[in-house]
Protein backbone atom coordinates (compact mmCIF):
# COMPACT_ATOMS: atom_id res chain seq x y z
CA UNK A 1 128.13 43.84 95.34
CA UNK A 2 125.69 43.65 98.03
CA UNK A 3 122.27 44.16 95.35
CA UNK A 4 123.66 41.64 93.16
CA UNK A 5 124.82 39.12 96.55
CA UNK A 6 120.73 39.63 96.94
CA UNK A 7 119.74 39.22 93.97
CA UNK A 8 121.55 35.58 93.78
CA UNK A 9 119.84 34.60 96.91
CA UNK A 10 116.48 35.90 95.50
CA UNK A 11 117.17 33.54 92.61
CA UNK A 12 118.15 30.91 94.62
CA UNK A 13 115.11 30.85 96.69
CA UNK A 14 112.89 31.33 93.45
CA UNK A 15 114.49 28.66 91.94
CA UNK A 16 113.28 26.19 95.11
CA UNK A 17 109.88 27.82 95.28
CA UNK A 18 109.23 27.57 91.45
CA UNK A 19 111.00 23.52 91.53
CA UNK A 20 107.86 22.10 90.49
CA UNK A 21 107.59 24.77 87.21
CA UNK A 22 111.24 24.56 86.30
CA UNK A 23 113.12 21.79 84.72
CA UNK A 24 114.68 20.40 87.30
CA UNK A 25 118.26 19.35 86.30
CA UNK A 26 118.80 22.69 84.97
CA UNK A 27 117.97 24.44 88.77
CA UNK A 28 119.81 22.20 90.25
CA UNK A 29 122.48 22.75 88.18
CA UNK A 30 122.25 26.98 88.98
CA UNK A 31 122.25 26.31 92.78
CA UNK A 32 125.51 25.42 93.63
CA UNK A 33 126.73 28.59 91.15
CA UNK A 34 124.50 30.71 92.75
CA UNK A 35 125.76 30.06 95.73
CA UNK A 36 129.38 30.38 95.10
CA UNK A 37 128.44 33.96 93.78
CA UNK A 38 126.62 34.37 96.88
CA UNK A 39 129.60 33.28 98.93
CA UNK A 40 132.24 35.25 96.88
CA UNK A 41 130.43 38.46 97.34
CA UNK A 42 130.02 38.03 100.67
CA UNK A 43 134.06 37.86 101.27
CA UNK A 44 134.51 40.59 99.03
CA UNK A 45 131.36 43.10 101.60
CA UNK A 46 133.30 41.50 104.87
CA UNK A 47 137.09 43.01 102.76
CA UNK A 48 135.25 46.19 102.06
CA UNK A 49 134.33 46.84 105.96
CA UNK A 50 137.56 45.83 106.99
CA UNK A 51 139.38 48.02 104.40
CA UNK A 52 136.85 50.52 105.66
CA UNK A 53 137.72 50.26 109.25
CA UNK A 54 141.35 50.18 108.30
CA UNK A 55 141.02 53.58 106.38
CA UNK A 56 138.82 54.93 109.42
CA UNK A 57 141.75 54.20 111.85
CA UNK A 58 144.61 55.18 109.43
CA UNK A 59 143.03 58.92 109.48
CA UNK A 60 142.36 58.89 113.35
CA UNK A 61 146.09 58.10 113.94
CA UNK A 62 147.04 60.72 111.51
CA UNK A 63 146.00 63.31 113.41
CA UNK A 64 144.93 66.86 112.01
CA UNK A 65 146.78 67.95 108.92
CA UNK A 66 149.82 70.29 109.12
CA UNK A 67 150.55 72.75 106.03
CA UNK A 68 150.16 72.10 102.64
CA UNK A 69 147.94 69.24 103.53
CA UNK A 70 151.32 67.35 105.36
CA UNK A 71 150.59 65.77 108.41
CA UNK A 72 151.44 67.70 111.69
């Protein structure tokens, strides 16, 4: 998610350096979908961290595991 959340903005800022190359309707067109996908993948990196933090918490307030891989 995060090479192709760069890859959109890459795009994006080709698409205004290049303005005077491209036909102009159609860039302008690709912007505002660019970025939404941008925007979208950037919620879905800031879930992944929080899920990650979550997870990272979950196993510190598990504690060590007992037998058999059951918690103490």
């Amino acid at each position: 998610a995060r090479a192709l959340r760069r890859s959109a903005r890459r795009i994006s800022g080709s698409l205004h350096t290049f303005r005077g190359a491209l036909d102009e309707t159609w860039a302008e067109e690709l912007r505002p979908e660019l970025a939404w996908l941008s925007g979208t993948l950037a919620r879905e990196h800031a879930c992944q961290a929080r899920l990650d933090r979550l997870l990272a918490a979950l196993h510190r307030l598990s504690g060590p595991a007992g037998p058999a891989g059951f918690p103490a």
